[in-house]
PDB file of N, CA and C in Angstrom:
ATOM      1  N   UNK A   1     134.979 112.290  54.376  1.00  0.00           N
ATOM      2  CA  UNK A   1     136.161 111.469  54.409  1.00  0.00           C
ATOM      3  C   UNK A   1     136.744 111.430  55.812  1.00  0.00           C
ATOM      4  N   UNK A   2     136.572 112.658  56.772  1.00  0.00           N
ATOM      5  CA  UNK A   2     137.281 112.532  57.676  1.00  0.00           C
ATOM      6  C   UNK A   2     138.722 113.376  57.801  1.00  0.00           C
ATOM      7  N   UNK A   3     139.914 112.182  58.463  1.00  0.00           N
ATOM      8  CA  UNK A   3     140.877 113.150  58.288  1.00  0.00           C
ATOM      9  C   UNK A   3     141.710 112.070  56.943  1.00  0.00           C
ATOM     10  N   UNK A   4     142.642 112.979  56.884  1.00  0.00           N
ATOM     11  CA  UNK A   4     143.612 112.612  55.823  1.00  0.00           C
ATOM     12  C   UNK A   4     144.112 111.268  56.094  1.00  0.00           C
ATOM     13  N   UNK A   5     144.862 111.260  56.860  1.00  0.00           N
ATOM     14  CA  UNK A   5     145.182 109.939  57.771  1.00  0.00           C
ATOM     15  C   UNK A   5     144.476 109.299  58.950  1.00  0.00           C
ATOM     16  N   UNK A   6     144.978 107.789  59.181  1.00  0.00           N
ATOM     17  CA  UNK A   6     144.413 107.111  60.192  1.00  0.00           C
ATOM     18  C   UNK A   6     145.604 106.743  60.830  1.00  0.00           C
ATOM     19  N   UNK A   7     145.404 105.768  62.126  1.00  0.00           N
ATOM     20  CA  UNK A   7     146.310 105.022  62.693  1.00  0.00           C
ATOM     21  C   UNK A   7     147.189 106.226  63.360  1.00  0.00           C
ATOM     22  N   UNK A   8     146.793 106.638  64.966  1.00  0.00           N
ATOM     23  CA  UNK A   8     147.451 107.372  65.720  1.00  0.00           C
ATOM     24  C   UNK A   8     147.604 108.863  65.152  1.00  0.00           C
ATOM     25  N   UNK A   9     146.567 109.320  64.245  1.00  0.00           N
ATOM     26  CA  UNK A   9     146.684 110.693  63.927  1.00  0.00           C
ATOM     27  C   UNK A   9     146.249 112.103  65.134  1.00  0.00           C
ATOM     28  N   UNK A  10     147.057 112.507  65.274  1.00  0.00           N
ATOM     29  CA  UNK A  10     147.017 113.540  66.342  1.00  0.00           C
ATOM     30  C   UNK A  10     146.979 114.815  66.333  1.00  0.00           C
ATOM     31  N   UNK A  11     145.816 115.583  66.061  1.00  0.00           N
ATOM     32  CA  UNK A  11     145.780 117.189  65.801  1.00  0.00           C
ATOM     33  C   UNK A  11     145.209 118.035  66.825  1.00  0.00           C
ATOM     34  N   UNK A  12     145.738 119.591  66.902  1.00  0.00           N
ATOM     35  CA  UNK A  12     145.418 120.688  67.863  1.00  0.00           C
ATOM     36  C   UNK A  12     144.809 121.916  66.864  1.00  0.00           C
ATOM     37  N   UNK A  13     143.790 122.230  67.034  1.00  0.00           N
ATOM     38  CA  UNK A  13     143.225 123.752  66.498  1.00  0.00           C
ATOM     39  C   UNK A  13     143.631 124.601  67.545  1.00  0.00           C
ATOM     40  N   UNK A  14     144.531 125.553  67.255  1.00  0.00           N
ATOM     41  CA  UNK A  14     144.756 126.745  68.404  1.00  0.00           C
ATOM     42  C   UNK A  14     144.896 127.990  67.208  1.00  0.00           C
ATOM     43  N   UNK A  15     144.429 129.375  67.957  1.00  0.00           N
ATOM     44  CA  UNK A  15     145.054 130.401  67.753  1.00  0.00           C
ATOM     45  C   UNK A  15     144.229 130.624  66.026  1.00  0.00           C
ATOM     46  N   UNK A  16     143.365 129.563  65.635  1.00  0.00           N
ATOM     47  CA  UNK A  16     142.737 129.638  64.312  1.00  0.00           C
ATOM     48  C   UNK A  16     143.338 129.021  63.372  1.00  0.00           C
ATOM     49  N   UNK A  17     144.344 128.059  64.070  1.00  0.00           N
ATOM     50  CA  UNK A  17     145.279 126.899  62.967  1.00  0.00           C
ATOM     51  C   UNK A  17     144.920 125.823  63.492  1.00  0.00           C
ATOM     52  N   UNK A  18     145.417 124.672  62.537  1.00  0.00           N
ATOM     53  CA  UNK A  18     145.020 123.292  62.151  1.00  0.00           C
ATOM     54  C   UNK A  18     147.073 123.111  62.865  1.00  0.00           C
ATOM     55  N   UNK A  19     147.311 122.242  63.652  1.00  0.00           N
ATOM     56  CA  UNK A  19     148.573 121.462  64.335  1.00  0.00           C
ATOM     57  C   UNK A  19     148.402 120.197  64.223  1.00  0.00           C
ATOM     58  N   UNK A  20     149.270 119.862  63.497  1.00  0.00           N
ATOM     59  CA  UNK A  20     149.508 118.301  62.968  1.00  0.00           C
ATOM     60  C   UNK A  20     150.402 117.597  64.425  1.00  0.00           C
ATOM     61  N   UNK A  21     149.797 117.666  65.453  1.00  0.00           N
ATOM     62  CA  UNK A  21     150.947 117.198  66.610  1.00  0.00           C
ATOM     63  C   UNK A  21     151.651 115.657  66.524  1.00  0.00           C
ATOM     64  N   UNK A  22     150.623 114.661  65.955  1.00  0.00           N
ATOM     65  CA  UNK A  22     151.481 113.346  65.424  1.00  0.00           C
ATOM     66  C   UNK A  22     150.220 113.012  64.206  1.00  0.00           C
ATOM     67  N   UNK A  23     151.314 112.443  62.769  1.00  0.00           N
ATOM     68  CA  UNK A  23     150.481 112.142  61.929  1.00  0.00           C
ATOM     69  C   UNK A  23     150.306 110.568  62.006  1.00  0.00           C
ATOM     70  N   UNK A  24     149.075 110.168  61.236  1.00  0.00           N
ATOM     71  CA  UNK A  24     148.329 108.788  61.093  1.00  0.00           C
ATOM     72  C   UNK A  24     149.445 108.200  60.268  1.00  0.00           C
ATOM     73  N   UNK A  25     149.543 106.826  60.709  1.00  0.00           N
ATOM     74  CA  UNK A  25     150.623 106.267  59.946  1.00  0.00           C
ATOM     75  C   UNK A  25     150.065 105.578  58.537  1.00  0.00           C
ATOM     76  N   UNK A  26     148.255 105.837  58.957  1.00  0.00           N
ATOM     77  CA  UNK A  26     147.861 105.334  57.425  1.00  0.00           C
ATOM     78  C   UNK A  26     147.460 106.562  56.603  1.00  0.00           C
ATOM     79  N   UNK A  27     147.762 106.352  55.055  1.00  0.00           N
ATOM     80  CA  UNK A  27     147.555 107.139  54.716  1.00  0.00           C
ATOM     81  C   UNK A  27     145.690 106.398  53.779  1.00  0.00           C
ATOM     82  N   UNK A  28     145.153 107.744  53.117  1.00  0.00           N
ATOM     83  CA  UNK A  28     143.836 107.322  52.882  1.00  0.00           C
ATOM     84  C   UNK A  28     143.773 107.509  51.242  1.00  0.00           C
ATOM     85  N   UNK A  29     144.557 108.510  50.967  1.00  0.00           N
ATOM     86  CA  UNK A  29     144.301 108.631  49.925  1.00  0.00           C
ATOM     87  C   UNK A  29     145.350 108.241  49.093  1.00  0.00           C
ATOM     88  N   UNK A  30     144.941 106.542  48.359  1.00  0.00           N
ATOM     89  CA  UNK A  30     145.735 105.784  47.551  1.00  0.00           C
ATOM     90  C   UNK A  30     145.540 105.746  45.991  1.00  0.00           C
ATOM     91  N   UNK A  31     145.829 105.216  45.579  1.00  0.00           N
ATOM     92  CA  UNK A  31     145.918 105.067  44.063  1.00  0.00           C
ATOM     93  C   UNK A  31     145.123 104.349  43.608  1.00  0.00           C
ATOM     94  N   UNK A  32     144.609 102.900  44.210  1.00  0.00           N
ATOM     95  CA  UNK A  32     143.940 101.413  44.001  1.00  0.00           C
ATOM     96  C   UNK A  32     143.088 100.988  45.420  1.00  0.00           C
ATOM     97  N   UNK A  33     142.094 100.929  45.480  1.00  0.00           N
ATOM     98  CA  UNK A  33     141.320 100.229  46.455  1.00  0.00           C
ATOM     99  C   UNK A  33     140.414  98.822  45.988  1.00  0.00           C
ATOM    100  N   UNK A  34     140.824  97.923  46.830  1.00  0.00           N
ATOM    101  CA  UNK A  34     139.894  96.659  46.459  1.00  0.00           C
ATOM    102  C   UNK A  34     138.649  96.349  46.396  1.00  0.00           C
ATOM    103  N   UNK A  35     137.533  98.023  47.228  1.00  0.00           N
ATOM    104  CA  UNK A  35     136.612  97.796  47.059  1.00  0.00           C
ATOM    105  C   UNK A  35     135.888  99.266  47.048  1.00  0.00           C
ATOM    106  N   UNK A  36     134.906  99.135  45.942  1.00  0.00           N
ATOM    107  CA  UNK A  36     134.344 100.376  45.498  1.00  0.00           C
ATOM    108  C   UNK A  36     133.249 100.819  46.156  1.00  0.00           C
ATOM    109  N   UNK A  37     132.950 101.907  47.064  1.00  0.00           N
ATOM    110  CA  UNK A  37     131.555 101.924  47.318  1.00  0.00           C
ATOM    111  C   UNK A  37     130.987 103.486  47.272  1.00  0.00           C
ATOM    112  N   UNK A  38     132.094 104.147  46.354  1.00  0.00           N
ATOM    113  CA  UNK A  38     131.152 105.510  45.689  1.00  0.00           C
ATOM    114  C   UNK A  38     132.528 105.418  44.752  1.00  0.00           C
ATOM    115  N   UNK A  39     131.798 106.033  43.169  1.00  0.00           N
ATOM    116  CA  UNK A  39     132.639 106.281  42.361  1.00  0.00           C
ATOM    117  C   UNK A  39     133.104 107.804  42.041  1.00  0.00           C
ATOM    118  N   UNK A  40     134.091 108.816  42.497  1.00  0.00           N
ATOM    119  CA  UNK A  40     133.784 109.553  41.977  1.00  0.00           C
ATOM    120  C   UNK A  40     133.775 110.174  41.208  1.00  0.00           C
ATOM    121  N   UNK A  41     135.169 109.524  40.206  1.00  0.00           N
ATOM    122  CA  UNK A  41     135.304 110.599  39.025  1.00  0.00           C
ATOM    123  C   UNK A  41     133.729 109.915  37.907  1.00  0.00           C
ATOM    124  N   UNK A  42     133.310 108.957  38.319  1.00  0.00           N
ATOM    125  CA  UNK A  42     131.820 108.758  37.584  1.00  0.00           C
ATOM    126  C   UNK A  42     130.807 109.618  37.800  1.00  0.00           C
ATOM    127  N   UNK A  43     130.566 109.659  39.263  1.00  0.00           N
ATOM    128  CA  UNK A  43     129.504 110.850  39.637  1.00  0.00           C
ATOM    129  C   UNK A  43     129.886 112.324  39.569  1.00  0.00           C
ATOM    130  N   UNK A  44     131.293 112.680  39.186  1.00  0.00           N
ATOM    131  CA  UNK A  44     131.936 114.148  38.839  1.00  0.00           C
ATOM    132  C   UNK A  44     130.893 113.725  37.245  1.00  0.00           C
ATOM    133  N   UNK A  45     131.712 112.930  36.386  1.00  0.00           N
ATOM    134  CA  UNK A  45     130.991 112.989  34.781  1.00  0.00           C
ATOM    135  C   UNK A  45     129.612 113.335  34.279  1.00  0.00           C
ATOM    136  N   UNK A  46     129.108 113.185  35.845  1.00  0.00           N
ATOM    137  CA  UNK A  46     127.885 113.337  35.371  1.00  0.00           C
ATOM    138  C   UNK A  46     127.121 114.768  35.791  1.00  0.00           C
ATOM    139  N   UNK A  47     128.386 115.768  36.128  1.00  0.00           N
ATOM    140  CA  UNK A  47     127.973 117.161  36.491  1.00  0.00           C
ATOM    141  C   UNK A  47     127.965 116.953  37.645  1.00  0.00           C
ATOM    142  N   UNK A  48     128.097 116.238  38.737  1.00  0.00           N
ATOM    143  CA  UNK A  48     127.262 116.544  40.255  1.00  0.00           C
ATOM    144  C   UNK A  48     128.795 116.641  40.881  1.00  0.00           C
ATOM    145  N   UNK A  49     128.721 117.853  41.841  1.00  0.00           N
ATOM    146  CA  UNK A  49     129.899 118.088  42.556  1.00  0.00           C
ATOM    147  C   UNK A  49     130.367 117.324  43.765  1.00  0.00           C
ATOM    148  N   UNK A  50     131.827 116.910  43.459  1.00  0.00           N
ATOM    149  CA  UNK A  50     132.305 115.678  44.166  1.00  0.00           C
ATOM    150  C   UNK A  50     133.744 116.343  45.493  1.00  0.00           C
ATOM    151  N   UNK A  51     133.352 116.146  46.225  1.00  0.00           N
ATOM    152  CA  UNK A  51     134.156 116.899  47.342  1.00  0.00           C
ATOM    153  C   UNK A  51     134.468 115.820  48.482  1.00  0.00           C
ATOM    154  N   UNK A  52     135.529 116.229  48.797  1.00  0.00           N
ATOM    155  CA  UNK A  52     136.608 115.168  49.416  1.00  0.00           C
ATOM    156  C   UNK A  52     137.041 116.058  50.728  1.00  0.00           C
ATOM    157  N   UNK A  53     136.002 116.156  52.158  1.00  0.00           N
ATOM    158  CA  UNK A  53     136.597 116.764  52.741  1.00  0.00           C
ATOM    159  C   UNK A  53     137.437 116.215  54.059  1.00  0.00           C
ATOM    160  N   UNK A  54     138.566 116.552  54.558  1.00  0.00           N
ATOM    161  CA  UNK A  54     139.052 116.165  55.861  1.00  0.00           C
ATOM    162  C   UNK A  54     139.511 117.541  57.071  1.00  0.00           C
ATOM    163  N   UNK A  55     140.515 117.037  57.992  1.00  0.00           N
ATOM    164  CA  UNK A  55     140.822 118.301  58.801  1.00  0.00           C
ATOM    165  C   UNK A  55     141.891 119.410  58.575  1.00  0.00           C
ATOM    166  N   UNK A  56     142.386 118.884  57.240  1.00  0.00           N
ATOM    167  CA  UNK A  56     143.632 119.824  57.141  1.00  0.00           C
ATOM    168  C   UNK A  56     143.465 120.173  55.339  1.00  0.00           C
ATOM    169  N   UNK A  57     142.170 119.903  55.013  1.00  0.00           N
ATOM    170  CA  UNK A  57     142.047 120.071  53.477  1.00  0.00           C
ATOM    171  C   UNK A  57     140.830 119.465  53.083  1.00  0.00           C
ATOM    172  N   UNK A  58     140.624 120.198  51.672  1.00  0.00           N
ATOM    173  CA  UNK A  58     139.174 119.787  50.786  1.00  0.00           C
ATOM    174  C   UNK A  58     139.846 119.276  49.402  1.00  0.00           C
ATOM    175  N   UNK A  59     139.021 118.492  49.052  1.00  0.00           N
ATOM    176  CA  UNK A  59     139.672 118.059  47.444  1.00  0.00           C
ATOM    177  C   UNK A  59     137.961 118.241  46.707  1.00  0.00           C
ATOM    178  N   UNK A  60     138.192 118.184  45.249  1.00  0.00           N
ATOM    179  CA  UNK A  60     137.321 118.202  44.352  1.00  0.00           C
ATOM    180  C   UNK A  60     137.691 117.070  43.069  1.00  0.00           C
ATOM    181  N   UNK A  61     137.135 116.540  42.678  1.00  0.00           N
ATOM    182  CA  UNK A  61     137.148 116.376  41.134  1.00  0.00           C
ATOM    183  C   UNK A  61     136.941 116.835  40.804  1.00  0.00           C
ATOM    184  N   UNK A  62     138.118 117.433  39.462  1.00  0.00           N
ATOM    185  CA  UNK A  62     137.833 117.967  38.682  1.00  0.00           C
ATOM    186  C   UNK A  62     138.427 117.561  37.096  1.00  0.00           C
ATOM    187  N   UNK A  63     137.910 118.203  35.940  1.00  0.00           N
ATOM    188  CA  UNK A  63     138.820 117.877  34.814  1.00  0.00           C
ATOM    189  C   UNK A  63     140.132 118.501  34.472  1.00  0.00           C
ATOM    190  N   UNK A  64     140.787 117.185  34.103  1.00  0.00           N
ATOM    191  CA  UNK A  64     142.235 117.421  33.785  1.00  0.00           C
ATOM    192  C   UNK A  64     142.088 118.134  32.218  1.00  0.00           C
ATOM    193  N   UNK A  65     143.424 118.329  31.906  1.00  0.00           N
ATOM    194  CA  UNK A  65     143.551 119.203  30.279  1.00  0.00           C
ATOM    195  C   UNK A  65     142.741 117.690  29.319  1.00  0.00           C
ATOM    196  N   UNK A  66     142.961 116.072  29.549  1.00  0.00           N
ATOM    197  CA  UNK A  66     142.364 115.901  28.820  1.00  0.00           C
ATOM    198  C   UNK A  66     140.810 115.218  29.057  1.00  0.00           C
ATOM    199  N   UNK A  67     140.299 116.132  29.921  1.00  0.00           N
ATOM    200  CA  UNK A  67     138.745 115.843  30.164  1.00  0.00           C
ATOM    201  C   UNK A  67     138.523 114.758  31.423  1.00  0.00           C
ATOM    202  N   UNK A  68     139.219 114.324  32.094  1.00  0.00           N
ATOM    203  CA  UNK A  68     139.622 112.882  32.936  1.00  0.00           C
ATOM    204  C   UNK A  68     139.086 113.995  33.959  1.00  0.00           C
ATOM    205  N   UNK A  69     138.373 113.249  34.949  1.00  0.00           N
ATOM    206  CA  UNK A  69     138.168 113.673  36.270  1.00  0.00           C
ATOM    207  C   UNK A  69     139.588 113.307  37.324  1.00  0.00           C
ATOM    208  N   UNK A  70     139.978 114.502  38.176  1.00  0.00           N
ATOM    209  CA  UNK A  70     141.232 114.095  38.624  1.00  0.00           C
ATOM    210  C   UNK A  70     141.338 114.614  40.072  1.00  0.00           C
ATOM    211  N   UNK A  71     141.497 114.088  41.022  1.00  0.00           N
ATOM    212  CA  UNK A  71     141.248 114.783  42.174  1.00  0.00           C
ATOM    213  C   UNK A  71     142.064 115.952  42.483  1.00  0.00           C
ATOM    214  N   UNK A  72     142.010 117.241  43.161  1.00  0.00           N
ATOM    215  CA  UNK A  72     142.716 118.129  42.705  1.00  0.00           C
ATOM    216  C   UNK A  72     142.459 119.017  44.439  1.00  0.00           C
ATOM    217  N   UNK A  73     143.333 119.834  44.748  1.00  0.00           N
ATOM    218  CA  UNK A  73     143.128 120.071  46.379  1.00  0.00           C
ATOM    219  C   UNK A  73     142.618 121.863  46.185  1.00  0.00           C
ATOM    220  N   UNK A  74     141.843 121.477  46.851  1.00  0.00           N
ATOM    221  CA  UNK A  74     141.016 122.937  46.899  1.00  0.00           C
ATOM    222  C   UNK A  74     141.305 124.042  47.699  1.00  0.00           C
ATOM    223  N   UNK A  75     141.582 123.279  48.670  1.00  0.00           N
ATOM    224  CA  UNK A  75     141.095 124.152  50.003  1.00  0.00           C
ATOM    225  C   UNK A  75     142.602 123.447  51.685  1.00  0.00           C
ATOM    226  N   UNK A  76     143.038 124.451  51.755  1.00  0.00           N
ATOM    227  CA  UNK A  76     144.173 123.661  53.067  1.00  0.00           C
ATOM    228  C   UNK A  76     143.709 124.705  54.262  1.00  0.00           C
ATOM    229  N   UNK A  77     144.242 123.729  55.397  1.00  0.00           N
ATOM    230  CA  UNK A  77     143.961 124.573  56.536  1.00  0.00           C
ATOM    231  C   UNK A  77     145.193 125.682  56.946  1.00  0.00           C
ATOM    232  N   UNK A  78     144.549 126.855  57.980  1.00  0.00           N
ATOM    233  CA  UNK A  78     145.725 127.787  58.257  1.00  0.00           C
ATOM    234  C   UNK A  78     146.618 126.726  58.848  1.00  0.00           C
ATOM    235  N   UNK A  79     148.324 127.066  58.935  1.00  0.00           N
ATOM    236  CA  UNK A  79     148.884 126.038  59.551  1.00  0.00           C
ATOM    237  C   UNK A  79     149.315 125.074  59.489  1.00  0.00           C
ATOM    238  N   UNK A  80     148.929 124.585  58.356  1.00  0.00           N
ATOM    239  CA  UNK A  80     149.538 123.276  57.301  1.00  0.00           C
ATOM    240  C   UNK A  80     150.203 123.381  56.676  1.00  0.00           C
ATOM    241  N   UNK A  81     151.143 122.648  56.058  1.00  0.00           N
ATOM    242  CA  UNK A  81     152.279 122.838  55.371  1.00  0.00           C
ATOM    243  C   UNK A  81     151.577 122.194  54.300  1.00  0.00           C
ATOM    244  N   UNK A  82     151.621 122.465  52.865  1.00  0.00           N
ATOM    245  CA  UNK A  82     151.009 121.759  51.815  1.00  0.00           C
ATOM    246  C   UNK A  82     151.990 120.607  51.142  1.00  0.00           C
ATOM    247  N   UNK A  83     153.348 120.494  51.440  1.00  0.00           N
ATOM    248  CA  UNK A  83     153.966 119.626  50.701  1.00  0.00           C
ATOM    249  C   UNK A  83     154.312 118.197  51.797  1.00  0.00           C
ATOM    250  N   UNK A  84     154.663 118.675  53.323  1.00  0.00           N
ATOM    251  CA  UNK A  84     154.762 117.939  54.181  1.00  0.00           C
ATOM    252  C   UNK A  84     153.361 117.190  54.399  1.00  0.00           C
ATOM    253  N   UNK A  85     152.090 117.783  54.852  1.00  0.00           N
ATOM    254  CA  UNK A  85     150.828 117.720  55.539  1.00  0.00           C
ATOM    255  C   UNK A  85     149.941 117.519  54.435  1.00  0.00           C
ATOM    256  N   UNK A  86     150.435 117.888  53.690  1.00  0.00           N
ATOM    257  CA  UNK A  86     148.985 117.301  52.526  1.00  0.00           C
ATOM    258  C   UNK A  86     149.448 116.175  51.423  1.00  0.00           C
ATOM    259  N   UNK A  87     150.228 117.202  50.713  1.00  0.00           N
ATOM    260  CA  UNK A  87     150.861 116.235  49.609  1.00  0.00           C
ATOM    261  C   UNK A  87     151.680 115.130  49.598  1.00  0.00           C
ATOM    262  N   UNK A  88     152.492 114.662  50.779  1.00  0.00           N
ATOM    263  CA  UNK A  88     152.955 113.653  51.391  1.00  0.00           C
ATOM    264  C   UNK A  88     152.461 112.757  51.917  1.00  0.00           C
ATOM    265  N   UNK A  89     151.146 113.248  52.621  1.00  0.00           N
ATOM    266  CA  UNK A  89     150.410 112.197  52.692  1.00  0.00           C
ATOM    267  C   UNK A  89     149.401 111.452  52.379  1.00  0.00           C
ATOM    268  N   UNK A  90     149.546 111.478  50.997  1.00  0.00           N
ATOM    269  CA  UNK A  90     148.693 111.135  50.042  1.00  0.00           C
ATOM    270  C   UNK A  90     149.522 110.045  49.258  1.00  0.00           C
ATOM    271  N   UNK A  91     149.283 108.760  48.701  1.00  0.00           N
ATOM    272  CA  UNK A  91     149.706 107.682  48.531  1.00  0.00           C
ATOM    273  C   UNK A  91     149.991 107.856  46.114  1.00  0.00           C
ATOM    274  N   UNK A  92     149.214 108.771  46.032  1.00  0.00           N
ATOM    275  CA  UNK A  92     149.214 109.166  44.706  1.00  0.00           C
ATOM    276  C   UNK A  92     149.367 110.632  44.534  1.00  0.00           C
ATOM    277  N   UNK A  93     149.426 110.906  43.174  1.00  0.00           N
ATOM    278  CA  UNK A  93     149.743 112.645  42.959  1.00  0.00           C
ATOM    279  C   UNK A  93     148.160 112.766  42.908  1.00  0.00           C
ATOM    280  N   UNK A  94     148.257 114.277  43.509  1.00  0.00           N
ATOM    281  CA  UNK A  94     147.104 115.074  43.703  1.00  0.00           C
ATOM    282  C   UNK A  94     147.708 116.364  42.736  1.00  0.00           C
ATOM    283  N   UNK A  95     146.531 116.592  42.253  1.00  0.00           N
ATOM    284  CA  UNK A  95     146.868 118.284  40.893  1.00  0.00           C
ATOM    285  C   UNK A  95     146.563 119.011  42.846  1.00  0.00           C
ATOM    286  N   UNK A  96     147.161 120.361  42.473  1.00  0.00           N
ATOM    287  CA  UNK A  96     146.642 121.499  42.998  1.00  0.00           C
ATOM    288  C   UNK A  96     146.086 122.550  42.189  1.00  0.00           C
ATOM    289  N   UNK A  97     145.239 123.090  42.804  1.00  0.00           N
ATOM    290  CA  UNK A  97     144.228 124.095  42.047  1.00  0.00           C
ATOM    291  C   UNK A  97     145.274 125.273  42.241  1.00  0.00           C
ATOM    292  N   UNK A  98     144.776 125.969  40.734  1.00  0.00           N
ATOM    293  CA  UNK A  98     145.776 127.422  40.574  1.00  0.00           C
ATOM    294  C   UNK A  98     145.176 128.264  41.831  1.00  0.00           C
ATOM    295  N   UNK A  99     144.072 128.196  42.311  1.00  0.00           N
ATOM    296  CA  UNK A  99     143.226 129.214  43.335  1.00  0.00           C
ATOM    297  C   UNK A  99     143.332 128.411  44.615  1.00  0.00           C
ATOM    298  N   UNK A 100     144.301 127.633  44.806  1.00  0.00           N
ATOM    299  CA  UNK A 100     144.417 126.862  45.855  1.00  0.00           C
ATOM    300  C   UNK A 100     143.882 127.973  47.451  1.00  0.00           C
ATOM    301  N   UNK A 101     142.691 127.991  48.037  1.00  0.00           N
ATOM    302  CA  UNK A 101     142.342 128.583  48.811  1.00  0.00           C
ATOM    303  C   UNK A 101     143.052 128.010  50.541  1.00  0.00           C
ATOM    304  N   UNK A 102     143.178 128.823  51.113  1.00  0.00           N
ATOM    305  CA  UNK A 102     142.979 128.790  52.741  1.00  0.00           C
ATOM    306  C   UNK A 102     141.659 128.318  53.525  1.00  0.00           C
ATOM    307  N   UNK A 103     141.379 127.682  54.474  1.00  0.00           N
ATOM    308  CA  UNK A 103     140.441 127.109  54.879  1.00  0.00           C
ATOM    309  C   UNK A 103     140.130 128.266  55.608  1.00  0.00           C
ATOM    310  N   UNK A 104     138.649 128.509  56.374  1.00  0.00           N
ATOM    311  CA  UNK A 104     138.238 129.542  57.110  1.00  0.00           C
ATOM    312  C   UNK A 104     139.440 129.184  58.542  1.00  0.00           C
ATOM    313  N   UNK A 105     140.051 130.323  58.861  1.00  0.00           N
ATOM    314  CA  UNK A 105     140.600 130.496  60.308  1.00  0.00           C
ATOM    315  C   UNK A 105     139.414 130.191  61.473  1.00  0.00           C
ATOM    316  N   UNK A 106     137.929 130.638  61.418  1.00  0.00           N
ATOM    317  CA  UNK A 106     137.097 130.059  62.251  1.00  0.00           C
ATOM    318  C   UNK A 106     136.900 128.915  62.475  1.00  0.00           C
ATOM    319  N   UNK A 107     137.205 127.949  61.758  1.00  0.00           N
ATOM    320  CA  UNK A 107     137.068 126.262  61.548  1.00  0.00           C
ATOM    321  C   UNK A 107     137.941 125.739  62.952  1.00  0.00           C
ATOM    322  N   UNK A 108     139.003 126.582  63.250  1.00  0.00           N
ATOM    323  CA  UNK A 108     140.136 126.059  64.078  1.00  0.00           C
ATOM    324  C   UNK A 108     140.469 127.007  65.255  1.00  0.00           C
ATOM    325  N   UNK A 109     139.302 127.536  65.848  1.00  0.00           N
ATOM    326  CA  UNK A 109     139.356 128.232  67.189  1.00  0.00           C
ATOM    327  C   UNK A 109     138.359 127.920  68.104  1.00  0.00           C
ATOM    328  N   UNK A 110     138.137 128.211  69.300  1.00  0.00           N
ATOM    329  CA  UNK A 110     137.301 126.752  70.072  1.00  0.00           C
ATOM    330  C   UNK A 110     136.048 127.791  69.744  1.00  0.00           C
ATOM    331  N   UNK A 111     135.155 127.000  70.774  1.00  0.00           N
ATOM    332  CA  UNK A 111     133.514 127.477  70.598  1.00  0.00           C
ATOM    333  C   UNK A 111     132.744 127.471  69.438  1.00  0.00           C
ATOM    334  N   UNK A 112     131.801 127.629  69.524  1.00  0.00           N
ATOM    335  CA  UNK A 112     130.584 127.946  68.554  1.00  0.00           C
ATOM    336  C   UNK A 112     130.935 128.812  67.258  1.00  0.00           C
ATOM    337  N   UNK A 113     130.917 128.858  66.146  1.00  0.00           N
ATOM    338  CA  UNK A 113     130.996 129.607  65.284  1.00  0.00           C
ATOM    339  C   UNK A 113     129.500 129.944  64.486  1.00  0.00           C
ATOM    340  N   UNK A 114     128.909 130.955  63.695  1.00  0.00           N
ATOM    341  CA  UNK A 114     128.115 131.244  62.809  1.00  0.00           C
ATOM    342  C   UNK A 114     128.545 131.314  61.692  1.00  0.00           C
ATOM    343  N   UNK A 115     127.873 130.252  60.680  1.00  0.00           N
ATOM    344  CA  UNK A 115     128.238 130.681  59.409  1.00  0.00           C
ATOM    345  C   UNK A 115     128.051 132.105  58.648  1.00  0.00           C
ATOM    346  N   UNK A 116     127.135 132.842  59.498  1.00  0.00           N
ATOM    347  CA  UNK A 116     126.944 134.359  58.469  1.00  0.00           C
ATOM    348  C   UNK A 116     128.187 135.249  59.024  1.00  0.00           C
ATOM    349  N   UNK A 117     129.236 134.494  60.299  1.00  0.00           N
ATOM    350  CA  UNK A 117     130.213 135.170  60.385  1.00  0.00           C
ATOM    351  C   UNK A 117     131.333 134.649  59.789  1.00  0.00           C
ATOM    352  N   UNK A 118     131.476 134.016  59.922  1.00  0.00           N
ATOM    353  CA  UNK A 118     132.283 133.207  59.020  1.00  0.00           C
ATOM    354  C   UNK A 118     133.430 133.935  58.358  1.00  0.00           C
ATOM    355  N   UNK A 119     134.677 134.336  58.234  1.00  0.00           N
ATOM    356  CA  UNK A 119     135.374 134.870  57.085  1.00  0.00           C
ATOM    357  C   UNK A 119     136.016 135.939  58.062  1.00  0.00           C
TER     358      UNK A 119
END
């Protein structure tokens, strides 16, 4: 997906955080789009794992209490505010996951990283 927003979005990784220095005035994740070119709560139905990633967060489909695939936020970066930086800028409600995780702090410090270090 990219990042969350478009249109003049402006971010800093320092210190192992994600800095929202100016946000995109578009937002991406809406309610209705005029044109379809991956479905996902279809390809969630059908078992295959559907992930929604950008720079300040991960989303999943997943099922709601009544079986509905529903996009739901997985994963935020260190440094983000989840109600300002995520959930605000999102054009529809997003569920949050009860295990709502932290993104790796390595994701957002300069240089090279290893995934077997990772964590």
């Amino acid at each position: 997906m990219g990042t969350l927003t478009a249109g003049g979005l402006e971010v800093r990784a320092e210190g192992g955080q994600l800095q929202i220095a100016r946000e995109g005035r578009v937002k991406k994740i809406v309610p209705e789009v005029s044109h379809l070119s991956f479905n996902g709560p279809y390809v969630a139905s059908l078992g295959v794992p559907v992930l929604y990633i950008t720079e300040r967060a991960v989303f999943e489909m997943r099922a709601d209490a009544n079986g509905e695939a529903r996009l739901t936020l997985i994963e935020i970066a260190p440094g983000v505010d989840l109600q300002r930086d995520v959930l605000a800028q999102c054009a529809t409600p997003i569920a949050v996951a009860p295990d709502l995780r932290t993104m790796d702090a390595c994701l957002f410090r300069p240089g090279p990283f290893s995934i077997a270090t990772a964590g």
